[in-house]
PDB file of N, CA and C in Angstrom:
ATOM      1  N   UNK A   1       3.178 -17.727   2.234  1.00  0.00           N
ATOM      2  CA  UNK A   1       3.820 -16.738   3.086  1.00  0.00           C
ATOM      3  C   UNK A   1       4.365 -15.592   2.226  1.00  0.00           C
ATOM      4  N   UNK A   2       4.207 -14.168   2.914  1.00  0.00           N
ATOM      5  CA  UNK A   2       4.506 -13.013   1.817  1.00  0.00           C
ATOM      6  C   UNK A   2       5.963 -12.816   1.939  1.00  0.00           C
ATOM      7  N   UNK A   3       6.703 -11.928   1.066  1.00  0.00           N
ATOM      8  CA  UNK A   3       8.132 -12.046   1.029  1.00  0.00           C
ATOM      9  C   UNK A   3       8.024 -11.617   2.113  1.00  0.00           C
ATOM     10  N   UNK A   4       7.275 -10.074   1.942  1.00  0.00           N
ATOM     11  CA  UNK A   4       7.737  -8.956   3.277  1.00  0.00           C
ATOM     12  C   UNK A   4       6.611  -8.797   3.962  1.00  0.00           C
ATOM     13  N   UNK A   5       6.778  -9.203   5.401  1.00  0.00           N
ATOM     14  CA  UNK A   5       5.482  -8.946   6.154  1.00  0.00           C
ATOM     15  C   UNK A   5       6.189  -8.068   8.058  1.00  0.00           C
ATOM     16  N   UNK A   6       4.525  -7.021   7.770  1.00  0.00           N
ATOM     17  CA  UNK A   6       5.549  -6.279   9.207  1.00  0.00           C
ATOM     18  C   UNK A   6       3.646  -6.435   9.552  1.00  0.00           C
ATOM     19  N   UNK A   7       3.797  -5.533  10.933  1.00  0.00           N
ATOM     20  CA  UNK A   7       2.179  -4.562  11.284  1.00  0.00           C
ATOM     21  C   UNK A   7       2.386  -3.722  11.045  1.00  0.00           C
ATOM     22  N   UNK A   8       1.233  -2.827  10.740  1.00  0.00           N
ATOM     23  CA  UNK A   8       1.419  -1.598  10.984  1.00  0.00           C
ATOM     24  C   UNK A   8       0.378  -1.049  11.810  1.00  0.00           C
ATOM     25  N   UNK A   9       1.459  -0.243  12.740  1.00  0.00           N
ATOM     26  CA  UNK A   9       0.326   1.023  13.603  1.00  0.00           C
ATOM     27  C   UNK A   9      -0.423   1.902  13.372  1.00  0.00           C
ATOM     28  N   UNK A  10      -0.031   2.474  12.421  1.00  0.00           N
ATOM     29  CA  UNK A  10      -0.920   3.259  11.949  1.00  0.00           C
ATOM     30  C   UNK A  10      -1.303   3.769  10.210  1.00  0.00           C
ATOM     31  N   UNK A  11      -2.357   3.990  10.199  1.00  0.00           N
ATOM     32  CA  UNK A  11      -3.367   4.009   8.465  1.00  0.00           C
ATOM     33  C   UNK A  11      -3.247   5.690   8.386  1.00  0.00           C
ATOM     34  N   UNK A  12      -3.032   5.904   6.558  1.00  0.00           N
ATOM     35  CA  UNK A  12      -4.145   7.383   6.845  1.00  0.00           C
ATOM     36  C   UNK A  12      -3.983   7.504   5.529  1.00  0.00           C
ATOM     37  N   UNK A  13      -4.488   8.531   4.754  1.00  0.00           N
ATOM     38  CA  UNK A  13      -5.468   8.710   4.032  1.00  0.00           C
ATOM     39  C   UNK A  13      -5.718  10.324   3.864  1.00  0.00           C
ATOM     40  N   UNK A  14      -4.621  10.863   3.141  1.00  0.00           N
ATOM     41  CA  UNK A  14      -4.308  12.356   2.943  1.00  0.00           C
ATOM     42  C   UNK A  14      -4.600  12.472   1.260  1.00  0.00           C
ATOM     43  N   UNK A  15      -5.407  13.053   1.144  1.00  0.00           N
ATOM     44  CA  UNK A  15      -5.551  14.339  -0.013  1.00  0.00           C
ATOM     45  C   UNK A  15      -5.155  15.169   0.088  1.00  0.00           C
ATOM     46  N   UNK A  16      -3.752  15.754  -1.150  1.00  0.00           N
ATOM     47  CA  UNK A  16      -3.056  16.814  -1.458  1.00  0.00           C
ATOM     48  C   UNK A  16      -3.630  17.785  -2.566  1.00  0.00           C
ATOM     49  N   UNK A  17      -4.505  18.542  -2.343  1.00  0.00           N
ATOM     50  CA  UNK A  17      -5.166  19.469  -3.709  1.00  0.00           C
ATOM     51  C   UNK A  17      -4.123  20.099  -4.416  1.00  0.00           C
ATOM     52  N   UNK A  18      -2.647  20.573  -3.083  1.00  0.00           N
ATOM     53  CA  UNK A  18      -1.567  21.440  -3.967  1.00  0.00           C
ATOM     54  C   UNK A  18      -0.586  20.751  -4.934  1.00  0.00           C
ATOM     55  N   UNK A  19      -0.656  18.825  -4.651  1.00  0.00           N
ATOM     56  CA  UNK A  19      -0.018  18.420  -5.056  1.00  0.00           C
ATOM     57  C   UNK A  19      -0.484  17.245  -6.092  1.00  0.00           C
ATOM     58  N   UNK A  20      -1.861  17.741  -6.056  1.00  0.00           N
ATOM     59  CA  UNK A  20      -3.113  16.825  -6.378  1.00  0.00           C
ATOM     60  C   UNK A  20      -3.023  15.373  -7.051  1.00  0.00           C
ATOM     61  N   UNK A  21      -2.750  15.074  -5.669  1.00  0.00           N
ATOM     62  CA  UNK A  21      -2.506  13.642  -5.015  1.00  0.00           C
ATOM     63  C   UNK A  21      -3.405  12.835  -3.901  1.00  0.00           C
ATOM     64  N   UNK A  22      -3.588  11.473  -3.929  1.00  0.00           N
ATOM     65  CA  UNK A  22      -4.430  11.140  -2.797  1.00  0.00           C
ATOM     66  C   UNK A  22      -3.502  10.448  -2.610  1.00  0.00           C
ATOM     67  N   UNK A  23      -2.809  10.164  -1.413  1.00  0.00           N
ATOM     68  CA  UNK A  23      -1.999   9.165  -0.651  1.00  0.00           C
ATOM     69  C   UNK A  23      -2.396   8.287   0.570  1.00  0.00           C
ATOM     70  N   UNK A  24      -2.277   7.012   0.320  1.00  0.00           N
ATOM     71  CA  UNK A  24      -2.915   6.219   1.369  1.00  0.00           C
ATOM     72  C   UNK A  24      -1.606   5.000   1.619  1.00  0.00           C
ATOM     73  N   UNK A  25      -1.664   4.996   3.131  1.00  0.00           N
ATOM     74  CA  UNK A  25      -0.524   4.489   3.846  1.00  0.00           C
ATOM     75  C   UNK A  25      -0.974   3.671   4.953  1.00  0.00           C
ATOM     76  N   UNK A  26       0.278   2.618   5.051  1.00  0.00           N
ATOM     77  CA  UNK A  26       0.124   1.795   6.415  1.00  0.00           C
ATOM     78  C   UNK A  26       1.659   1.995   7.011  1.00  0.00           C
ATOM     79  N   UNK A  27       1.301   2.366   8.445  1.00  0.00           N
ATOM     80  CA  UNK A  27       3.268   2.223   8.687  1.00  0.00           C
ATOM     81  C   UNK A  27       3.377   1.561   9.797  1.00  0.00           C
ATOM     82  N   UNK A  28       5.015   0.842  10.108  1.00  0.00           N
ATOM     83  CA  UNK A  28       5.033   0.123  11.332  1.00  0.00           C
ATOM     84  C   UNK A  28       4.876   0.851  12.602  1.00  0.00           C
ATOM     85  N   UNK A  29       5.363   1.984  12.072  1.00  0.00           N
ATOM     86  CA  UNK A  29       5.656   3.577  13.551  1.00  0.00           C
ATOM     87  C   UNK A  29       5.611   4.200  12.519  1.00  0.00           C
ATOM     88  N   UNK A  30       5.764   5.397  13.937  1.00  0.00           N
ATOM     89  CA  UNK A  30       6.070   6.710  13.252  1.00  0.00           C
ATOM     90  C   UNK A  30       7.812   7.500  13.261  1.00  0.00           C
ATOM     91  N   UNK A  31       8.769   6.064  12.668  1.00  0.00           N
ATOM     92  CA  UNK A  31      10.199   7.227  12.658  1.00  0.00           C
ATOM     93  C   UNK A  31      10.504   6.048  10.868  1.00  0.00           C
ATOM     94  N   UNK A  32      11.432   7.272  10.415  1.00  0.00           N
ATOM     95  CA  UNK A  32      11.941   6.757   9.128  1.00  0.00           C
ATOM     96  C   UNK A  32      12.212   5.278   8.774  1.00  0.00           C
ATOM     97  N   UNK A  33      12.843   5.444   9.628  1.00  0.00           N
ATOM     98  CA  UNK A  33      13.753   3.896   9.452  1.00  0.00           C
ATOM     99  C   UNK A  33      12.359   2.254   9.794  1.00  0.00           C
ATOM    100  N   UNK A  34      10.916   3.006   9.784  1.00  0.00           N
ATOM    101  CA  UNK A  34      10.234   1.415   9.866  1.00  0.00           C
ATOM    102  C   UNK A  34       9.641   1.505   8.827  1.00  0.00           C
ATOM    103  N   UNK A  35       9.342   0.222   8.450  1.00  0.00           N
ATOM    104  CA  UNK A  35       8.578  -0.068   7.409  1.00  0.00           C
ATOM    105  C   UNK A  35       7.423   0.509   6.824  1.00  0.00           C
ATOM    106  N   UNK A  36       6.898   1.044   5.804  1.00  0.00           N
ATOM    107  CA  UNK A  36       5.766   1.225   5.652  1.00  0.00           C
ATOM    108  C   UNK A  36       5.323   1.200   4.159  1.00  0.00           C
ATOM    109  N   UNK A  37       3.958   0.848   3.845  1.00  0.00           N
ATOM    110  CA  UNK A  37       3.564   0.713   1.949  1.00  0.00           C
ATOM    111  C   UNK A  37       3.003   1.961   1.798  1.00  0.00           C
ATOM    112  N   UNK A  38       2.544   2.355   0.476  1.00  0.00           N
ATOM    113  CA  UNK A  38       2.286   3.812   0.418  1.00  0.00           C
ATOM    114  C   UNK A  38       1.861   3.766  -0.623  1.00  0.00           C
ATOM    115  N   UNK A  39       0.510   3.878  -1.107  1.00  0.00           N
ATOM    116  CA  UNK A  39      -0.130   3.976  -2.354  1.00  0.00           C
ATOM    117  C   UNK A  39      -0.457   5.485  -2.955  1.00  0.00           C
ATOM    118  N   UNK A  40      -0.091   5.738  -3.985  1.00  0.00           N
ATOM    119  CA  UNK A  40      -0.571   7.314  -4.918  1.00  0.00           C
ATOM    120  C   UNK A  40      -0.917   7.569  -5.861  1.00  0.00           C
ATOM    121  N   UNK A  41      -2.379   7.974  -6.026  1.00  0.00           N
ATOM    122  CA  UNK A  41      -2.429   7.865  -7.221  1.00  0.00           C
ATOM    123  C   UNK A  41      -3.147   9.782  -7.711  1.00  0.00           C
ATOM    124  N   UNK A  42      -3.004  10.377  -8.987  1.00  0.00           N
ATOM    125  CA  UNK A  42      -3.612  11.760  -9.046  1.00  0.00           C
ATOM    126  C   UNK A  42      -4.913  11.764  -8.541  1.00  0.00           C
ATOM    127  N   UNK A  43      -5.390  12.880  -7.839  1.00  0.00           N
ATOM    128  CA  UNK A  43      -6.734  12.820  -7.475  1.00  0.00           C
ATOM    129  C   UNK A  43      -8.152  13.245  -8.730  1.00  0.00           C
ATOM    130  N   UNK A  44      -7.609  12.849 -10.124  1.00  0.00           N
ATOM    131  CA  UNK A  44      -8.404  12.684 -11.525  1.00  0.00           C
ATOM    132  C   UNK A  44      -8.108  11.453 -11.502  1.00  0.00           C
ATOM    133  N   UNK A  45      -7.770  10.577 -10.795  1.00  0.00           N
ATOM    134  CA  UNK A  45      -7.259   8.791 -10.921  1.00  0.00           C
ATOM    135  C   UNK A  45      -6.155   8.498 -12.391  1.00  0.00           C
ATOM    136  N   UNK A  46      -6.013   7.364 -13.026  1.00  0.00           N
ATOM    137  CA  UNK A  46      -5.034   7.005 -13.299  1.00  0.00           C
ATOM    138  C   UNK A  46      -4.158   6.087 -12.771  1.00  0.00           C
ATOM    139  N   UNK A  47      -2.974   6.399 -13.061  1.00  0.00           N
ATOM    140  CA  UNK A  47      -2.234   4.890 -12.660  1.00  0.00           C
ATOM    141  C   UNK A  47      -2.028   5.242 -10.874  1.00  0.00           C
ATOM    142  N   UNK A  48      -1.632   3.967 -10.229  1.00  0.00           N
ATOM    143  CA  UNK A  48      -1.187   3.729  -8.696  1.00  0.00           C
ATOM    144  C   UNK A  48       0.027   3.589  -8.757  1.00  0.00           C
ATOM    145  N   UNK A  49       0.307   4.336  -8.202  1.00  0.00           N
ATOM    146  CA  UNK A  49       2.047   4.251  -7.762  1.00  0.00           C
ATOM    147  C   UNK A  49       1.976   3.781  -6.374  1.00  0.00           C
ATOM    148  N   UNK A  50       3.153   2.375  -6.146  1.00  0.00           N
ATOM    149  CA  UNK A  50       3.246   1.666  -4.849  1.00  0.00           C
ATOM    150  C   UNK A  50       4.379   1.805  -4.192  1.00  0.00           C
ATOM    151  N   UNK A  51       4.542   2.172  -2.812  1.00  0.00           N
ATOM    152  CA  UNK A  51       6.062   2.380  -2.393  1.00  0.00           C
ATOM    153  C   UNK A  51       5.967   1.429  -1.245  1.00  0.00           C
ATOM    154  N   UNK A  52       7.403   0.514  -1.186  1.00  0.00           N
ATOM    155  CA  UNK A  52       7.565   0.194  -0.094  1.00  0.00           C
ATOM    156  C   UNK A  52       8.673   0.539   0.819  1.00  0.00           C
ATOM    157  N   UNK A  53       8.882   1.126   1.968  1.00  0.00           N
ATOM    158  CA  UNK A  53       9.808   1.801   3.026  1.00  0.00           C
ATOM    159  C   UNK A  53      11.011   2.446   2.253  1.00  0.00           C
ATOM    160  N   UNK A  54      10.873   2.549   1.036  1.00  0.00           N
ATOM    161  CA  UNK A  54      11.311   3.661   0.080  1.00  0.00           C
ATOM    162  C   UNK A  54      11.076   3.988  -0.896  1.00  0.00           C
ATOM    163  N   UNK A  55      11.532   5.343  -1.575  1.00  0.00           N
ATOM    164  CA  UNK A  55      10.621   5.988  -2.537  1.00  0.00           C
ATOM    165  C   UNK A  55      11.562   4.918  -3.830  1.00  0.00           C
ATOM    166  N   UNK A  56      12.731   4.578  -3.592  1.00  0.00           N
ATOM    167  CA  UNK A  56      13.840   3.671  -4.424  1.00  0.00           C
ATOM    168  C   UNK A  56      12.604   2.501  -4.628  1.00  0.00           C
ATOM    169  N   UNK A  57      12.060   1.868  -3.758  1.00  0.00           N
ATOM    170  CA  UNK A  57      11.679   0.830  -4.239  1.00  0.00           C
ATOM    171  C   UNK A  57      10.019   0.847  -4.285  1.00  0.00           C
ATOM    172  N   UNK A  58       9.486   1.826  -5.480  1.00  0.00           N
ATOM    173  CA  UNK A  58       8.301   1.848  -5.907  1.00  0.00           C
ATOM    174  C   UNK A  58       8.210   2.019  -7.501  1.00  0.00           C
ATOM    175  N   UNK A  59       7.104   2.012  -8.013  1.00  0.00           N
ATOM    176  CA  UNK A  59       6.826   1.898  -9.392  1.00  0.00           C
ATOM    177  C   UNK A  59       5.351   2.616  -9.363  1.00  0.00           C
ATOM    178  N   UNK A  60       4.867   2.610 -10.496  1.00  0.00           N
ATOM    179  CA  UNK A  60       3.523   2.690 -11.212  1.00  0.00           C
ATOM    180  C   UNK A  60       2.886   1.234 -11.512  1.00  0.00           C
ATOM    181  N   UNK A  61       1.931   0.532 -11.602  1.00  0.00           N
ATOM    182  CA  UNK A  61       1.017  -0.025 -11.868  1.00  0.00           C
ATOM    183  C   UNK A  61       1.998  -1.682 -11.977  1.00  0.00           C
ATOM    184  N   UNK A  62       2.418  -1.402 -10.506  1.00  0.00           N
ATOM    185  CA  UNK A  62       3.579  -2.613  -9.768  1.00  0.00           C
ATOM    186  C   UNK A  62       2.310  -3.595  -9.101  1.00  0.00           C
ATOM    187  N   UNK A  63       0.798  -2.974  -9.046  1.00  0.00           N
ATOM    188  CA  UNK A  63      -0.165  -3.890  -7.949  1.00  0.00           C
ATOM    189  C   UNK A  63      -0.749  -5.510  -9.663  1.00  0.00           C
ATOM    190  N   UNK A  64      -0.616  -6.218  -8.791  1.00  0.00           N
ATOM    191  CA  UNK A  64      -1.404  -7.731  -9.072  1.00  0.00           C
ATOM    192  C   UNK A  64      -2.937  -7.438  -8.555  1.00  0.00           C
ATOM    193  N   UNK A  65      -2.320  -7.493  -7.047  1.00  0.00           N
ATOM    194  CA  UNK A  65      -3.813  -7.950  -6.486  1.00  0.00           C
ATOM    195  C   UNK A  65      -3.540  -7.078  -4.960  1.00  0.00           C
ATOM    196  N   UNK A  66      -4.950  -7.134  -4.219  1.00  0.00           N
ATOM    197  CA  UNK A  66      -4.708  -6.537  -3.080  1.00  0.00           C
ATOM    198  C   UNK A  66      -5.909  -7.146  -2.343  1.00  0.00           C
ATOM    199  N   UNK A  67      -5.776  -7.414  -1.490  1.00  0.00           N
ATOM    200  CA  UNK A  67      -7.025  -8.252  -1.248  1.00  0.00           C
ATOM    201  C   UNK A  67      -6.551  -7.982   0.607  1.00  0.00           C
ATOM    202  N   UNK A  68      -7.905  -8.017   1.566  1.00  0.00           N
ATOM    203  CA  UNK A  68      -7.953  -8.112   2.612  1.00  0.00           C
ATOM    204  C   UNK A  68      -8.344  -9.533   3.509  1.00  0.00           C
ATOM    205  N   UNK A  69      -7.336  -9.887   4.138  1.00  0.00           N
ATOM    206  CA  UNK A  69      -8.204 -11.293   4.691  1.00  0.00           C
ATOM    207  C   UNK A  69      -7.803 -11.369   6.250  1.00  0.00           C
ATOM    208  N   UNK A  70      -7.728 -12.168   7.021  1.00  0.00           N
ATOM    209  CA  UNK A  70      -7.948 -12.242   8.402  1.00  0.00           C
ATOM    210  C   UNK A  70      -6.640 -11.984   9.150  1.00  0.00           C
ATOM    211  N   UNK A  71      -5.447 -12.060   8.093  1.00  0.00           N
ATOM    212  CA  UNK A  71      -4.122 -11.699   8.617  1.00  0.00           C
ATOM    213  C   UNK A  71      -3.832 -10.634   8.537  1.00  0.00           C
ATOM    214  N   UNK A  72      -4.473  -9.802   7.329  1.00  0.00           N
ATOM    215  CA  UNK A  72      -4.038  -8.241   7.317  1.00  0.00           C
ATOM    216  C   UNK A  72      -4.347  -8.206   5.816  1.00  0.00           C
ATOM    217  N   UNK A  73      -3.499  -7.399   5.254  1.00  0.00           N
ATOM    218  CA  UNK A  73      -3.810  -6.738   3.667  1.00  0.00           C
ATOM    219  C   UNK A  73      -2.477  -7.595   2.561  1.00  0.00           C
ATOM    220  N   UNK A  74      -3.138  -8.526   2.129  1.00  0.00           N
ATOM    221  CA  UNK A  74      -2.216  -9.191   1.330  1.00  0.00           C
ATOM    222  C   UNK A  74      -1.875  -8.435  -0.257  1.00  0.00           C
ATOM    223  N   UNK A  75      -0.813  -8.137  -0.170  1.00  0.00           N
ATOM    224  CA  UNK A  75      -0.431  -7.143  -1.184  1.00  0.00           C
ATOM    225  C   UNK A  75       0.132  -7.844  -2.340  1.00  0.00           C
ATOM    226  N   UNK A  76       0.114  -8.493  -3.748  1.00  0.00           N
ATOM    227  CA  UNK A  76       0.454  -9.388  -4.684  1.00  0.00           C
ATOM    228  C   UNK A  76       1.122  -8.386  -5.729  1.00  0.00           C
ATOM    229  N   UNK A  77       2.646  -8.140  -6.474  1.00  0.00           N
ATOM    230  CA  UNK A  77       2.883  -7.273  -7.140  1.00  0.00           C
ATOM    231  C   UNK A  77       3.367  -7.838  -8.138  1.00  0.00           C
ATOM    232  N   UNK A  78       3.155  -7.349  -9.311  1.00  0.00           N
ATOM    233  CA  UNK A  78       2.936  -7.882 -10.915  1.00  0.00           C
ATOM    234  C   UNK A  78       5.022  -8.787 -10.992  1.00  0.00           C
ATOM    235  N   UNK A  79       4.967 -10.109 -10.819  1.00  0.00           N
ATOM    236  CA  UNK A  79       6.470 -10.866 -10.951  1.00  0.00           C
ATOM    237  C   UNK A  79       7.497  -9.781 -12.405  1.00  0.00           C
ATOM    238  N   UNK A  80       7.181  -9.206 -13.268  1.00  0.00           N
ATOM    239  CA  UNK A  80       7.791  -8.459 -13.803  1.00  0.00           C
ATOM    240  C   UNK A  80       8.078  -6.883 -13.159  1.00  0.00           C
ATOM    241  N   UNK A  81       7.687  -6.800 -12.180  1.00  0.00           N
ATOM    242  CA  UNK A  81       8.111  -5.654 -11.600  1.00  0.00           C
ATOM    243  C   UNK A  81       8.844  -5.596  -9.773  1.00  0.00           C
ATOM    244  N   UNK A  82       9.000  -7.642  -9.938  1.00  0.00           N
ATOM    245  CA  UNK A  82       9.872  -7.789  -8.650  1.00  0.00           C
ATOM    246  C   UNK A  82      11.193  -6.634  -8.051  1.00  0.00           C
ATOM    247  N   UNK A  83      11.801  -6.797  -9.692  1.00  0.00           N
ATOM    248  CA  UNK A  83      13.299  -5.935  -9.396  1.00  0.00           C
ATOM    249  C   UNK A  83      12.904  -4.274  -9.015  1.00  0.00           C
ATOM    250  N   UNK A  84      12.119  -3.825  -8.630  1.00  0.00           N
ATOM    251  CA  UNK A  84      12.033  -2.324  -8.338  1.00  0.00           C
ATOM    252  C   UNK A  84      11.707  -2.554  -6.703  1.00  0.00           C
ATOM    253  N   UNK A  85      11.112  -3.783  -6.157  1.00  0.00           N
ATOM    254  CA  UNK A  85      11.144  -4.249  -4.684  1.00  0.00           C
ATOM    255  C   UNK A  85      11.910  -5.075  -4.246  1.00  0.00           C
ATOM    256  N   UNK A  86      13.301  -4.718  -4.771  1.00  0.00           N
ATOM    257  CA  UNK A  86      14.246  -6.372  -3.993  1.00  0.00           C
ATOM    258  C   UNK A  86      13.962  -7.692  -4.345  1.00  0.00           C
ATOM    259  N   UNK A  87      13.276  -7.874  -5.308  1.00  0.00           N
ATOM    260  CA  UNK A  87      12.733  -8.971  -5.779  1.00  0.00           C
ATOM    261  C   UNK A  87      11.600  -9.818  -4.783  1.00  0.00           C
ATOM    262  N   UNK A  88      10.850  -8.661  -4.397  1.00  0.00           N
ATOM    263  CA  UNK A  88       9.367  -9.158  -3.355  1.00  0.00           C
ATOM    264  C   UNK A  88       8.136  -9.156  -4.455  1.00  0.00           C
ATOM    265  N   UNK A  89       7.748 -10.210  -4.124  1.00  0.00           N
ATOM    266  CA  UNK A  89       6.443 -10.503  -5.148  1.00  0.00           C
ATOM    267  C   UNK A  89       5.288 -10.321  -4.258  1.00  0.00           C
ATOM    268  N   UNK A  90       5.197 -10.158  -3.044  1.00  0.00           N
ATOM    269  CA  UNK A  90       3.995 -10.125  -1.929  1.00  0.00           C
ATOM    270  C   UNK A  90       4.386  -9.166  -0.783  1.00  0.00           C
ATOM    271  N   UNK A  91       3.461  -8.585  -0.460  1.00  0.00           N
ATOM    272  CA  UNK A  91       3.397  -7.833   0.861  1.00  0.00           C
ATOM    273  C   UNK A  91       2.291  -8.256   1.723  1.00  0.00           C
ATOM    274  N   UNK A  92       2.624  -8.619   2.988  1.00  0.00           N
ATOM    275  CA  UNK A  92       1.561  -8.350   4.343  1.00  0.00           C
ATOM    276  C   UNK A  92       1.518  -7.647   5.042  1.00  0.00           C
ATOM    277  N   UNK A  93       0.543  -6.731   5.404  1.00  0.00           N
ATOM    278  CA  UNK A  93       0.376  -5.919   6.467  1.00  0.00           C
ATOM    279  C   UNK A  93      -0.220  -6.136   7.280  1.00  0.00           C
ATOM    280  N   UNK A  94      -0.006  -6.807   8.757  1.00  0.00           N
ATOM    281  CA  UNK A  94      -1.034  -7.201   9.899  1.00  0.00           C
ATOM    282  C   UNK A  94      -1.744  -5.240  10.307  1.00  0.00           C
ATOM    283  N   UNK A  95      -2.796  -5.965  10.220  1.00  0.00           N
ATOM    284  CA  UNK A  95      -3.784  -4.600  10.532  1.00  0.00           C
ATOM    285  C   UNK A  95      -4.332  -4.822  11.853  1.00  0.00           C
ATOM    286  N   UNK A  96      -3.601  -5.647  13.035  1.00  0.00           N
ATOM    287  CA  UNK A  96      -4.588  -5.901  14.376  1.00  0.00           C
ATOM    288  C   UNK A  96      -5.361  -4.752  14.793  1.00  0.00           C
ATOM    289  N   UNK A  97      -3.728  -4.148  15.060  1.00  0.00           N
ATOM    290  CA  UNK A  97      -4.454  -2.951  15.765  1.00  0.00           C
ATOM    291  C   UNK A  97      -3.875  -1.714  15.746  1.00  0.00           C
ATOM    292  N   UNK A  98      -4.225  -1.424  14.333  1.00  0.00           N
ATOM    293  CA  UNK A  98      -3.775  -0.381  13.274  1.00  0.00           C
ATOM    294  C   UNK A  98      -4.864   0.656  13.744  1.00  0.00           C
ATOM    295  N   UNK A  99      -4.563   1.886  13.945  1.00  0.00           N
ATOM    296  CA  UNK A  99      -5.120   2.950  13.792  1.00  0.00           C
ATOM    297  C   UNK A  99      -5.717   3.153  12.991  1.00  0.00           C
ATOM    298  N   UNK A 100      -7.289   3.795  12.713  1.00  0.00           N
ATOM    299  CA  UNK A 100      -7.746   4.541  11.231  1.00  0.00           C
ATOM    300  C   UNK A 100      -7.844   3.373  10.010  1.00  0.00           C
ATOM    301  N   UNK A 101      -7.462   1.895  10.696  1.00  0.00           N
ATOM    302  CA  UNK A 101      -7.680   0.705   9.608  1.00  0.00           C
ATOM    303  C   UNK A 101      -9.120   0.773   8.665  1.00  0.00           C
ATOM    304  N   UNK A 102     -10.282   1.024   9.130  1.00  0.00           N
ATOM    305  CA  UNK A 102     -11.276   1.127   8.663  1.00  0.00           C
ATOM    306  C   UNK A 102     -11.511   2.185   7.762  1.00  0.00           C
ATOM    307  N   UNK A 103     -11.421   3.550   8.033  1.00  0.00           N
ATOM    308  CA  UNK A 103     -11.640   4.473   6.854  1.00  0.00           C
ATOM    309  C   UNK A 103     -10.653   4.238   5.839  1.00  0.00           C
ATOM    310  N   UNK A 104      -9.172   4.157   6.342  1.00  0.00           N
ATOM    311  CA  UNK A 104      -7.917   3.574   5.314  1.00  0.00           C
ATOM    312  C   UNK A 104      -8.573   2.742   4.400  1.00  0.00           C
ATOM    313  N   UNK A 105      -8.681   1.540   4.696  1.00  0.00           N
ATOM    314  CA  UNK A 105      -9.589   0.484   3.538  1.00  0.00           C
ATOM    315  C   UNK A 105     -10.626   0.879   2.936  1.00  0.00           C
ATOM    316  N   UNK A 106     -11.474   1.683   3.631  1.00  0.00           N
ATOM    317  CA  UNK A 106     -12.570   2.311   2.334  1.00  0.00           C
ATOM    318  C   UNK A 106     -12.130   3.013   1.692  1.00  0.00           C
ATOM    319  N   UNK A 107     -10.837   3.736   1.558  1.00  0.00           N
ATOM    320  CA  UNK A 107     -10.511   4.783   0.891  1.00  0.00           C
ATOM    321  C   UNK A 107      -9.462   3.758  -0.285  1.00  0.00           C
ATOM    322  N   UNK A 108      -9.256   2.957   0.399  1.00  0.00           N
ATOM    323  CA  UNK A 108      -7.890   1.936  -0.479  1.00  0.00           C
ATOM    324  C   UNK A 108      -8.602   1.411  -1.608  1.00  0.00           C
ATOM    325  N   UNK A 109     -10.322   0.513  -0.775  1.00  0.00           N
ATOM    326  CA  UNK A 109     -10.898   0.040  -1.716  1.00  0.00           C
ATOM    327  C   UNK A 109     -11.346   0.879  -3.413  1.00  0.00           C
ATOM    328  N   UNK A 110     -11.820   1.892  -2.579  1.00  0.00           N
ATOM    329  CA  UNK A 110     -12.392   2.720  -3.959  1.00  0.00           C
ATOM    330  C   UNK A 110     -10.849   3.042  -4.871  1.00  0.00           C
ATOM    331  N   UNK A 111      -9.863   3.463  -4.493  1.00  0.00           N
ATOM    332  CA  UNK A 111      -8.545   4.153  -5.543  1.00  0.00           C
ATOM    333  C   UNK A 111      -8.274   2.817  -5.991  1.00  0.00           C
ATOM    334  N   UNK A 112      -8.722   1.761  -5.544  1.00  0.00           N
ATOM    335  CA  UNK A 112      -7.625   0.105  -6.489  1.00  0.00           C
ATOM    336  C   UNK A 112      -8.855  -0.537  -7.426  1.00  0.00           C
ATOM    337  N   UNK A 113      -9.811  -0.378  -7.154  1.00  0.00           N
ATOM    338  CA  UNK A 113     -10.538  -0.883  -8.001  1.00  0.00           C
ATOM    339  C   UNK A 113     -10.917  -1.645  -8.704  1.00  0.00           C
ATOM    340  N   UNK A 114     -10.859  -2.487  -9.619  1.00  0.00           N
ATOM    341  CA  UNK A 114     -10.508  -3.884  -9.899  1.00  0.00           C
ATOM    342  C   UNK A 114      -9.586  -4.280  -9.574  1.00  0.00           C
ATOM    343  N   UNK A 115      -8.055  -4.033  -8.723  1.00  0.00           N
ATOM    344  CA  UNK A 115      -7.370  -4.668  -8.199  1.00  0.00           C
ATOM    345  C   UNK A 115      -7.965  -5.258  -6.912  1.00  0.00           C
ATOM    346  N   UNK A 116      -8.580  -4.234  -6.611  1.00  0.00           N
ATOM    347  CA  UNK A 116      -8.903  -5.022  -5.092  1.00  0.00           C
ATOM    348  C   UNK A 116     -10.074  -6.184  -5.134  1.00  0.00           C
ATOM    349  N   UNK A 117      -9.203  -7.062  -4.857  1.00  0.00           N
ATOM    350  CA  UNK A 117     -10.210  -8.370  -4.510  1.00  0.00           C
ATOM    351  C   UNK A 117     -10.747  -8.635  -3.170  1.00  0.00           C
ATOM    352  N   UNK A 118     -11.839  -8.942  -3.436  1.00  0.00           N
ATOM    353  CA  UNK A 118     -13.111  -9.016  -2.268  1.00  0.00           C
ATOM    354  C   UNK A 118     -12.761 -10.201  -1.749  1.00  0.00           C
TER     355      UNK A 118
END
């Protein structure tokens, strides 16, 4: 069982050229206060920066593993970089019936890359 597990409604998958950034997200809604993960990495690649429902509790190259399976997107983050997430070593994201879930994951798959397990 993951520390932190929500759904999320909705996926997306923004390229910033001005800020030249690719950002890819899952959120519970759409107001501040819900949950959501948030991956970034430069759009020349490099390291992944991971946020969870705050910018306080993210890092750089915080991912283990990321893997997709029948519950949603099991998110695994390196046990030496617990303390920057409240001391969460796992994330779930139920993807039932997530908006934009499908292009989101092709876009997730290619930026994680050997993290992402098949």
């Amino acid at each position: 069982m993951a520390d932190i597990a929500f759904k999320a409604a909705y996926a997306s998958v923004v390229e910033d050229p001005e800020e030249g950034f690719l950002f890819i997200g899952f959120a519970q809604g759409e107001h501040e206060d819900e949950t959501y993960v948030l991956f970034r990495q430069s759009l020349g690649g490099g390291p992944i920066w991971f946020e969870l429902g705050d910018e306080a509790f993210g890092a750089e190259d915080a991912l283990s593993s990321v893997r997709l399976t029948a519950k949603g997107l099991e998110i695994a983050l390196r046990p030496a970089m617990s303390a920057k997430f409240g001391f969460a070593t796992s994330v779930q994201v139920g993807l039932g019936k997530c908006e934009d879930k499908v292009e989101t994951l092709a876009a997730l798959e290619t930026m994680l890359g050997e993290v992402w397990q098949a």
